[in-house]
Protein backbone atom coordinates (compact mmCIF):
# COMPACT_ATOMS: atom_id res chain seq x y z
CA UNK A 1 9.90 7.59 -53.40
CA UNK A 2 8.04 4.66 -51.92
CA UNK A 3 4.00 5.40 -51.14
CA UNK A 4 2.36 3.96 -48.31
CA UNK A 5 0.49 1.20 -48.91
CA UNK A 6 -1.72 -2.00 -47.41
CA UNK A 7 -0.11 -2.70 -44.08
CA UNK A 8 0.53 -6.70 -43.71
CA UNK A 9 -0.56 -8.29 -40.54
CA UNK A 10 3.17 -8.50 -39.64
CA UNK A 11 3.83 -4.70 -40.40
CA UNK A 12 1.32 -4.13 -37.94
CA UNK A 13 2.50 -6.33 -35.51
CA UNK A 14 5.35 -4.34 -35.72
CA UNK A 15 4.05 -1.32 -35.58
CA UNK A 16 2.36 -1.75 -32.70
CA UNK A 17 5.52 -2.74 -31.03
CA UNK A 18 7.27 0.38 -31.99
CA UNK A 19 4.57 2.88 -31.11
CA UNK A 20 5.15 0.88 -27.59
CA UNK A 21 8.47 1.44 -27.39
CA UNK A 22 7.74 4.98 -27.83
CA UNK A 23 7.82 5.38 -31.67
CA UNK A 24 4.15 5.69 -33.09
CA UNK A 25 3.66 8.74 -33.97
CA UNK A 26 1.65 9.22 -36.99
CA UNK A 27 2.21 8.24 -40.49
CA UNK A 28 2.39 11.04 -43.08
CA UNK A 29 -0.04 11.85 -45.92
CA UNK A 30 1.81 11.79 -48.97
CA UNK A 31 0.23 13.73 -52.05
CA UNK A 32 -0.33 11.54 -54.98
CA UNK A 33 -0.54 12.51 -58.36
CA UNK A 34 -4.09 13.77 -60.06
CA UNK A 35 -7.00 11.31 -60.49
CA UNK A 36 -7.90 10.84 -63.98
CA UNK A 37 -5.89 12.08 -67.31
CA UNK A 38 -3.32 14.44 -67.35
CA UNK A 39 -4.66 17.94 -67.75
CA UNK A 40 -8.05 17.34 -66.61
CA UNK A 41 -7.89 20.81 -63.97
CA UNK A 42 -11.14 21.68 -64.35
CA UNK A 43 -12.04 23.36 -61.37
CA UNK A 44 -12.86 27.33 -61.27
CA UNK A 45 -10.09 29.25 -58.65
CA UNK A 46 -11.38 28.45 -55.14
CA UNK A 47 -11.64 31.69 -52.98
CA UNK A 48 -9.38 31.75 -50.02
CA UNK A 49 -11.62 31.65 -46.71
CA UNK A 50 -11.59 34.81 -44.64
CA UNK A 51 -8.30 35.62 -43.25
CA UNK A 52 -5.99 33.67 -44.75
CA UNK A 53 -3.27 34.40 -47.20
CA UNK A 54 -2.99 30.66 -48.55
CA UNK A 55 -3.17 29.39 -51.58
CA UNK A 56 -6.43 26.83 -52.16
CA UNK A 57 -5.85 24.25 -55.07
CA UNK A 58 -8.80 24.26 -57.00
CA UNK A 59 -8.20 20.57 -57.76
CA UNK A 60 -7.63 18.92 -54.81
CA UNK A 61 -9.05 15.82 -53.76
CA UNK A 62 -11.91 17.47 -51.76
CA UNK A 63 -12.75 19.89 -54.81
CA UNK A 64 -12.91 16.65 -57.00
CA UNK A 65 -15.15 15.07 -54.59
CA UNK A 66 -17.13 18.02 -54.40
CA UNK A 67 -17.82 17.96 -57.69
CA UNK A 68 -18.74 14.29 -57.93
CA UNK A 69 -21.29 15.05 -55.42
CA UNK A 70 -22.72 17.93 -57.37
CA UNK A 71 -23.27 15.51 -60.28
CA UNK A 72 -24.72 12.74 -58.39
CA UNK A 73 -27.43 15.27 -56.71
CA UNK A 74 -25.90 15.20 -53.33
CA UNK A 75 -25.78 18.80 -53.30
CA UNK A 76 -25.82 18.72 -48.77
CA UNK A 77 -23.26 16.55 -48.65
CA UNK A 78 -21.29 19.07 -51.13
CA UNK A 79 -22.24 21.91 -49.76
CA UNK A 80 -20.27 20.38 -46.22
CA UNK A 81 -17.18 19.22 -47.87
CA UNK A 82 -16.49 22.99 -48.84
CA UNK A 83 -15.46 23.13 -44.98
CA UNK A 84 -12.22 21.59 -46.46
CA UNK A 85 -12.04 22.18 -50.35
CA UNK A 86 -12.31 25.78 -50.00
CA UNK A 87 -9.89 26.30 -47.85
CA UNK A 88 -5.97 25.90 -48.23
CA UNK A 89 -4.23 22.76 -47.39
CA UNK A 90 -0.38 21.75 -47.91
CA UNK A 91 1.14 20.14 -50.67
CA UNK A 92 3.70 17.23 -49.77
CA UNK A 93 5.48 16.71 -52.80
CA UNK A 94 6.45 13.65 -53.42
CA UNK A 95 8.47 11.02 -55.99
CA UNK A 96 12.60 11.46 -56.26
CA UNK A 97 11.86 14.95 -58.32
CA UNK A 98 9.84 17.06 -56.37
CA UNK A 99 10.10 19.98 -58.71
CA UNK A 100 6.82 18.94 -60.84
CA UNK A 101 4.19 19.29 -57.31
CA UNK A 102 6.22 22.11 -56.03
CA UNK A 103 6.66 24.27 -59.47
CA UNK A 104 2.04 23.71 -60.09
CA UNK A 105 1.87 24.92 -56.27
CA UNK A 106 3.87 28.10 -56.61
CA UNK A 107 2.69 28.89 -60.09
CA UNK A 108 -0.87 28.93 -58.47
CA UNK A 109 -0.11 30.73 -55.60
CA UNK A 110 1.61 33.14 -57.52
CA UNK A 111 -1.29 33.80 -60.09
CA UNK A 112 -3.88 34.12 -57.10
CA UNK A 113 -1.59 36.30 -55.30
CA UNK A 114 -1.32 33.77 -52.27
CA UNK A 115 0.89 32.07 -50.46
CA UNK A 116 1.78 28.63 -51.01
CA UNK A 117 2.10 25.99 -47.82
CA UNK A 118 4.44 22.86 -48.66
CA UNK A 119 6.15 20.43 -46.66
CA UNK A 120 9.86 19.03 -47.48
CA UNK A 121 8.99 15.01 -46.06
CA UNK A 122 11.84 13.16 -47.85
CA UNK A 123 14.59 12.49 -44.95
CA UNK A 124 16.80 9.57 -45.35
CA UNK A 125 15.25 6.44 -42.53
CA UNK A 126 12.03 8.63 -42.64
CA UNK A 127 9.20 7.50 -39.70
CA UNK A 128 11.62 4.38 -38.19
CA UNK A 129 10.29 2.03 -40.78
CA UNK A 130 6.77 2.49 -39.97
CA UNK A 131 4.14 3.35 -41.68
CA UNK A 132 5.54 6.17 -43.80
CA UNK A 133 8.89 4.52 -44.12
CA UNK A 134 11.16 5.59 -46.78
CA UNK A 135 12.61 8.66 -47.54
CA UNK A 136 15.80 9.90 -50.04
CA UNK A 137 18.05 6.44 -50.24
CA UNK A 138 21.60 8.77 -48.62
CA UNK A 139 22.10 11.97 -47.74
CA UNK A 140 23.29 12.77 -51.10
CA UNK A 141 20.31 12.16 -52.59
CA UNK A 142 18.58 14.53 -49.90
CA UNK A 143 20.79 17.30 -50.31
CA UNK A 144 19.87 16.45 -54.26
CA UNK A 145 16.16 16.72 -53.71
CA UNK A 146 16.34 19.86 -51.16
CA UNK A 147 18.02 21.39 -53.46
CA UNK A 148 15.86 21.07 -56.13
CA UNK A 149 12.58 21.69 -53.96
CA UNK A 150 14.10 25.11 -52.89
CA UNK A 151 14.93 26.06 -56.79
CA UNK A 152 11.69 25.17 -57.48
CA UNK A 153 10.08 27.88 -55.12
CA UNK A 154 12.22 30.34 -57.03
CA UNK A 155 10.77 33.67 -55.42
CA UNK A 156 7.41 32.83 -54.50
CA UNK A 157 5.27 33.52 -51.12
CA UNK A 158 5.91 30.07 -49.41
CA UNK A 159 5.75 28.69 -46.10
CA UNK A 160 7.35 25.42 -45.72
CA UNK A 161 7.25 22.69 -42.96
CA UNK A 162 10.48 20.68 -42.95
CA UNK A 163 10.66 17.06 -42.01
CA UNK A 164 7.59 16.38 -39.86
CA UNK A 165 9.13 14.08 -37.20
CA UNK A 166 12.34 14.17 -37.58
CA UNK A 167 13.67 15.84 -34.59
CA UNK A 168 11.00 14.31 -31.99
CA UNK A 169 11.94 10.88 -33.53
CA UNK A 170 15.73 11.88 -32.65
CA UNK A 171 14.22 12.96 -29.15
CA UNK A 172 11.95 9.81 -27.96
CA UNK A 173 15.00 7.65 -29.44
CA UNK A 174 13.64 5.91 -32.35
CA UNK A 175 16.30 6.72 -35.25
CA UNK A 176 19.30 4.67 -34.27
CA UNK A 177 22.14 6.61 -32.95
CA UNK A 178 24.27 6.00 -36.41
CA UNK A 179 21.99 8.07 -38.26
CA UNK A 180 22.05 10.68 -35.91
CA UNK A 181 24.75 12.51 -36.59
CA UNK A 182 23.72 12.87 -40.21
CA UNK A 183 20.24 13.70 -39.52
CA UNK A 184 21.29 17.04 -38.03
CA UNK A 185 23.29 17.82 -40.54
CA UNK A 186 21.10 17.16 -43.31
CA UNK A 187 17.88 19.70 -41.28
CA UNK A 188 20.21 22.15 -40.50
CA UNK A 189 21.54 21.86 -44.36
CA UNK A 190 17.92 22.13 -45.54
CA UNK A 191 17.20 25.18 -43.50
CA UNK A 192 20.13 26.97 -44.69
CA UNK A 193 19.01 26.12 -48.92
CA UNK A 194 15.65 26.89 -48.41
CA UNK A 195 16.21 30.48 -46.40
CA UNK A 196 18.40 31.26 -49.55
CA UNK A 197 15.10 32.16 -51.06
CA UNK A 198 13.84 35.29 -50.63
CA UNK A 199 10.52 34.97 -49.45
CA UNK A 200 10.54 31.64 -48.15
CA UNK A 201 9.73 31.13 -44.60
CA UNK A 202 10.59 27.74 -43.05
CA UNK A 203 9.75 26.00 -39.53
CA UNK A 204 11.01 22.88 -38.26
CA UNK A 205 8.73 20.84 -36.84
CA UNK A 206 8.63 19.93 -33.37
CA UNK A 207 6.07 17.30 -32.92
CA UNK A 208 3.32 18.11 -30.34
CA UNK A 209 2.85 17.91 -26.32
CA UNK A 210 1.46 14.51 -26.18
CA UNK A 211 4.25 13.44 -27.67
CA UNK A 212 7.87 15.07 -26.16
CA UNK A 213 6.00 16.51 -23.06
CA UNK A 214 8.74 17.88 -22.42
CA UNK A 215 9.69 21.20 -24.10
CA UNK A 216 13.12 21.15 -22.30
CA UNK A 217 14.37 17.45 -24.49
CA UNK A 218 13.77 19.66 -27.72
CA UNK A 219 15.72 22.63 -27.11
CA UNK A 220 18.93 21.29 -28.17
CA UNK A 221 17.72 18.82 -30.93
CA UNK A 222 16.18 21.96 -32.78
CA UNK A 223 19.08 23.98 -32.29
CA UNK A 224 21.77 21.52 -34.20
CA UNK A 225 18.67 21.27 -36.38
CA UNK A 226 19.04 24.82 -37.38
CA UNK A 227 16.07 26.23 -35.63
CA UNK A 228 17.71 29.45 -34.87
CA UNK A 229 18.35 30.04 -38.78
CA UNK A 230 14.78 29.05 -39.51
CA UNK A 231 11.60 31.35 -39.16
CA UNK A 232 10.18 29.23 -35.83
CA UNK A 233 9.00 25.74 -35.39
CA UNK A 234 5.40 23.79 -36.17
CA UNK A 235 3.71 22.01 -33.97
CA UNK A 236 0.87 19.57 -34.14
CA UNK A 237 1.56 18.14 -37.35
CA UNK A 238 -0.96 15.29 -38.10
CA UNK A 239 -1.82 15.60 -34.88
CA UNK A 240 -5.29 16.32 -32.51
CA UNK A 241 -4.11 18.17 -29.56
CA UNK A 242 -6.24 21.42 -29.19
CA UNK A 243 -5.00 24.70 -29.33
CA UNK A 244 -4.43 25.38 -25.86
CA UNK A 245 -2.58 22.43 -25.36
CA UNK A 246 -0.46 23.36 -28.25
CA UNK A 247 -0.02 27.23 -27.20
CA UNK A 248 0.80 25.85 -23.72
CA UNK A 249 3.35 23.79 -24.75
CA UNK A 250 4.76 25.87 -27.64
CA UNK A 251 4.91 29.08 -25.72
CA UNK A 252 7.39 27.04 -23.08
CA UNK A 253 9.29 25.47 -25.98
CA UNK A 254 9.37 29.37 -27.56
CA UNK A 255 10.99 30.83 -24.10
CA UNK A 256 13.95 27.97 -24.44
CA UNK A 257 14.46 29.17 -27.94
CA UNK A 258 14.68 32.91 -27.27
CA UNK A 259 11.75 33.86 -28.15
CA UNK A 260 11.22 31.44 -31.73
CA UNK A 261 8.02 31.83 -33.51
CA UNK A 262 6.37 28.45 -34.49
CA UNK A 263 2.57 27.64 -36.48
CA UNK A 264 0.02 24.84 -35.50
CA UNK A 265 -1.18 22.88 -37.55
CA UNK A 266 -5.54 22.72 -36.89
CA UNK A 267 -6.56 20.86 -39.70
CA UNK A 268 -8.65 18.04 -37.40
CA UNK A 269 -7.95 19.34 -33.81
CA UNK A 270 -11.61 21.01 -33.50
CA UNK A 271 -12.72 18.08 -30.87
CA UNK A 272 -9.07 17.57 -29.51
CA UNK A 273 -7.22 13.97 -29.35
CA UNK A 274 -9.27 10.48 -28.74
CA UNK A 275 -9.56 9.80 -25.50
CA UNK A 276 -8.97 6.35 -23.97
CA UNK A 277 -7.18 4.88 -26.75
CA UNK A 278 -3.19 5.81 -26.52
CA UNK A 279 -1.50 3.73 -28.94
CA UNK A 280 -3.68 4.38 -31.87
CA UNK A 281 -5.53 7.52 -30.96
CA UNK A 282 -3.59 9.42 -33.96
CA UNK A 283 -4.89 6.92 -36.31
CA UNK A 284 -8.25 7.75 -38.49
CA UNK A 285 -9.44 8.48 -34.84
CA UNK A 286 -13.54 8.70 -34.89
CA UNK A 287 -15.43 11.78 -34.07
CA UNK A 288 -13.16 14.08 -34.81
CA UNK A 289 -13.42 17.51 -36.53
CA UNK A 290 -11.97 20.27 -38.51
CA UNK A 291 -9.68 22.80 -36.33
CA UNK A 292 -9.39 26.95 -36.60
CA UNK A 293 -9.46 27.38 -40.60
CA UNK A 294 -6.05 28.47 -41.39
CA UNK A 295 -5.31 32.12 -40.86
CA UNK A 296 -2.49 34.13 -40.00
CA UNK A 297 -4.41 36.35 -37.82
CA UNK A 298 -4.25 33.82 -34.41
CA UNK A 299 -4.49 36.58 -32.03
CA UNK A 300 -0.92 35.47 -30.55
CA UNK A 301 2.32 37.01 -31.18
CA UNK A 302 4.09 33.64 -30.92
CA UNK A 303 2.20 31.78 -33.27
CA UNK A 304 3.02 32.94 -37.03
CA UNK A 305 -0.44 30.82 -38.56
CA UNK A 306 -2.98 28.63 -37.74
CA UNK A 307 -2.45 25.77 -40.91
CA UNK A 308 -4.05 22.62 -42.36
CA UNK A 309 -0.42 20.27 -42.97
CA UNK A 310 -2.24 16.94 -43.03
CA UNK A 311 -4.50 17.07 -45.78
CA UNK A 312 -8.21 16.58 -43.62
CA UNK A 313 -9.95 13.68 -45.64
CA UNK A 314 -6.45 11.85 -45.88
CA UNK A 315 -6.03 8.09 -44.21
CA UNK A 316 -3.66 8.11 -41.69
CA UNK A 317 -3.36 4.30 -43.02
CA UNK A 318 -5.16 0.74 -42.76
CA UNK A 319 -6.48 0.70 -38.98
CA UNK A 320 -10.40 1.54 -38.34
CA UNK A 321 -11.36 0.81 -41.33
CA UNK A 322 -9.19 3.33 -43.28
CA UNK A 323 -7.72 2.49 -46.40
CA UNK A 324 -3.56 3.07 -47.40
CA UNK A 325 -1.71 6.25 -45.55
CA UNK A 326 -2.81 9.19 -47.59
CA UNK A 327 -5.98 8.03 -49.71
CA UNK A 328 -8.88 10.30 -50.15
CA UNK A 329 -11.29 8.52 -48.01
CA UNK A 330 -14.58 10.80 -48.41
CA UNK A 331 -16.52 9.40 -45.65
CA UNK A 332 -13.85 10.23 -43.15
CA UNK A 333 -14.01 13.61 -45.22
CA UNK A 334 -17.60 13.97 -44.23
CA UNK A 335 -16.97 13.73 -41.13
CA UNK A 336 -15.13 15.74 -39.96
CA UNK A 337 -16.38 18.57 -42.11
CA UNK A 338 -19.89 17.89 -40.48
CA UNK A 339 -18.43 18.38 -36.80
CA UNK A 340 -16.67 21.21 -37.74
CA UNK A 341 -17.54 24.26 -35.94
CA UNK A 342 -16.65 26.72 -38.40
């Protein structure tokens, strides 16, 4: 599965002229495999923050960083950055096997008695050839690789997001109307394997109110998506729209859908979007913070969890400085851990 990498001026270029067409949403952090040999986990379990369920990898990027702090002296700076690497984030699995990321997720989650948070990003003409373009080659080789992600779960606690921007990217018109049909298909498909296990809960996400304003243009999109057979539908994914904003729009959204449940994703929505700056304010956008650490107690009977899906510390790719979609970039890190409010 292709990883983002250094975006050429002429990517850009193009780039720019999707997101004005109505396409540039943000690219996706996908999780890379472990810095340094195989084997080297040496982090102790990482405690789950108050009120939450979810798993916390004891060797993610931010725990590694914390620890390189630690041995350099910078003991302020890590005592800030376990804002993010004590709390849980999601795994995207990624390469043409996902069973490797999934199976070290679940295994953890299942020792510390958690859940586990994943997202299923692998859709065939993923992110209109932007930034996070590619995706399984044919549907066959998605049904292939859903397949195998849901085996992988087995019967483990698990919450997973399915296809951040799929159906929005359906909605604002971006995926050509010969990959439609199959599109549906496929996310309804997906729902259906994954609910086959038992204590997997799935949502399909639904992009966020800046972006399909609205709620009324997704109603029917989620339903041939297989919304209805899914547990809700996640909102804010990568995104910085604040939680009223997001309630707002995903209570209305909830109403169309009799009633569906859907989470929010928080994970850098503690200052809200970028103002003044439309068609790149998703991307590495300066002075934000960490959202509402993730919790299943949100105080609102329509939203299942508060979650972290993009992985805070992530690039969202080469603008601002930033380096490649989905690199650690510590500084950003710092950040937004230093802003945080909680």
């Amino acid at each position: 599965m292709p990883r983002p990498t250094a975006v050429t001026a002429l990517a850009a270029a193009t780039a720019l002229l999707l997101a004005l067409a109505g396409c540039g949403e943000p690219e996706r952090p996908e999780q890379r495999g472990p810095v340094g040999p195989p084997g080297a986990r040496t982090g102790a379990a990482a405690q789950p923050s108050a009120g939450s369920p979810f798993w916390v990898d004891p060797d993610s990027e931010a725990a590694r960083q914390v620890r390189r702090y630690e041995a350099q002296g910078r003991a302020e700076d890590a005592k800030v950055l376990r804002r993010i690497s004590e709390r849980p984030v999601a795994d995207w699995p990624a390469h043409d096997d996902p069973v490797p990321d999934v199976t070290k997720v679940v295994r953890g989650a299942k020792a510390a008695g958690r859940t586990a948070v994943l997202v299923a990003y692998n859709i065939p003409h993923r992110d209109c050839g932007m930034y996070s373009a590619g995706g399984a080659p044919d549907a066959a080789a998605y049904r292939a690789w859903i397949d195998a992600f849901a085996g992988a779960l087995g019967d483990a606690s698990a919450i997973v997001v399915l296809e951040p921007d799929a159906v929005p990217h359906l909605v604002d018109g971006c995926t050509p109307a010969r990959y439609q049909d199959e599109r549906y298909e496929l996310l309804a498909g997906a729902v259906d394997r994954l609910k086959r296990q038992p204590r997997t809960r799935v949502y399909l996400d639904a992009g966020n109110p800046a972006w399909i304003p609205d709620p009324a243009r997704l109603v029917e999109p989620l339903r041939r998506a297989g919304v209805a057979r899914a547990d809700g539908f996640a909102l804010n994914v990568s995104n910085f729209q604040t939680n009223d904003a997001v309630k707002g729009f995903g209570a209305r959204l909830s109403a169309l859908l009799d009633g569906a449940h859907y989470t929010v994703d928080t994970s850098r929505n503690g200052q809200g979007p970028l103002p003044g700056d439309r068609d790149e304010a998703w991307c590495n956008p300066p002075g934000r913070a960490l959202g509402t650490p993730p919790t299943d107690r949100t105080g609102d009977p329509l939203v299942d969890a508060y979650l972290w899906i993009k992985r805070p510390g992530e690039s969202d790719g080469t603008c601002r400085g930033g380096p490649a979609a989905g690199t650690w970039w510590p500084d950003y890190a710092l950040g937004l851990a230093r802003r945080a409010r909680a």
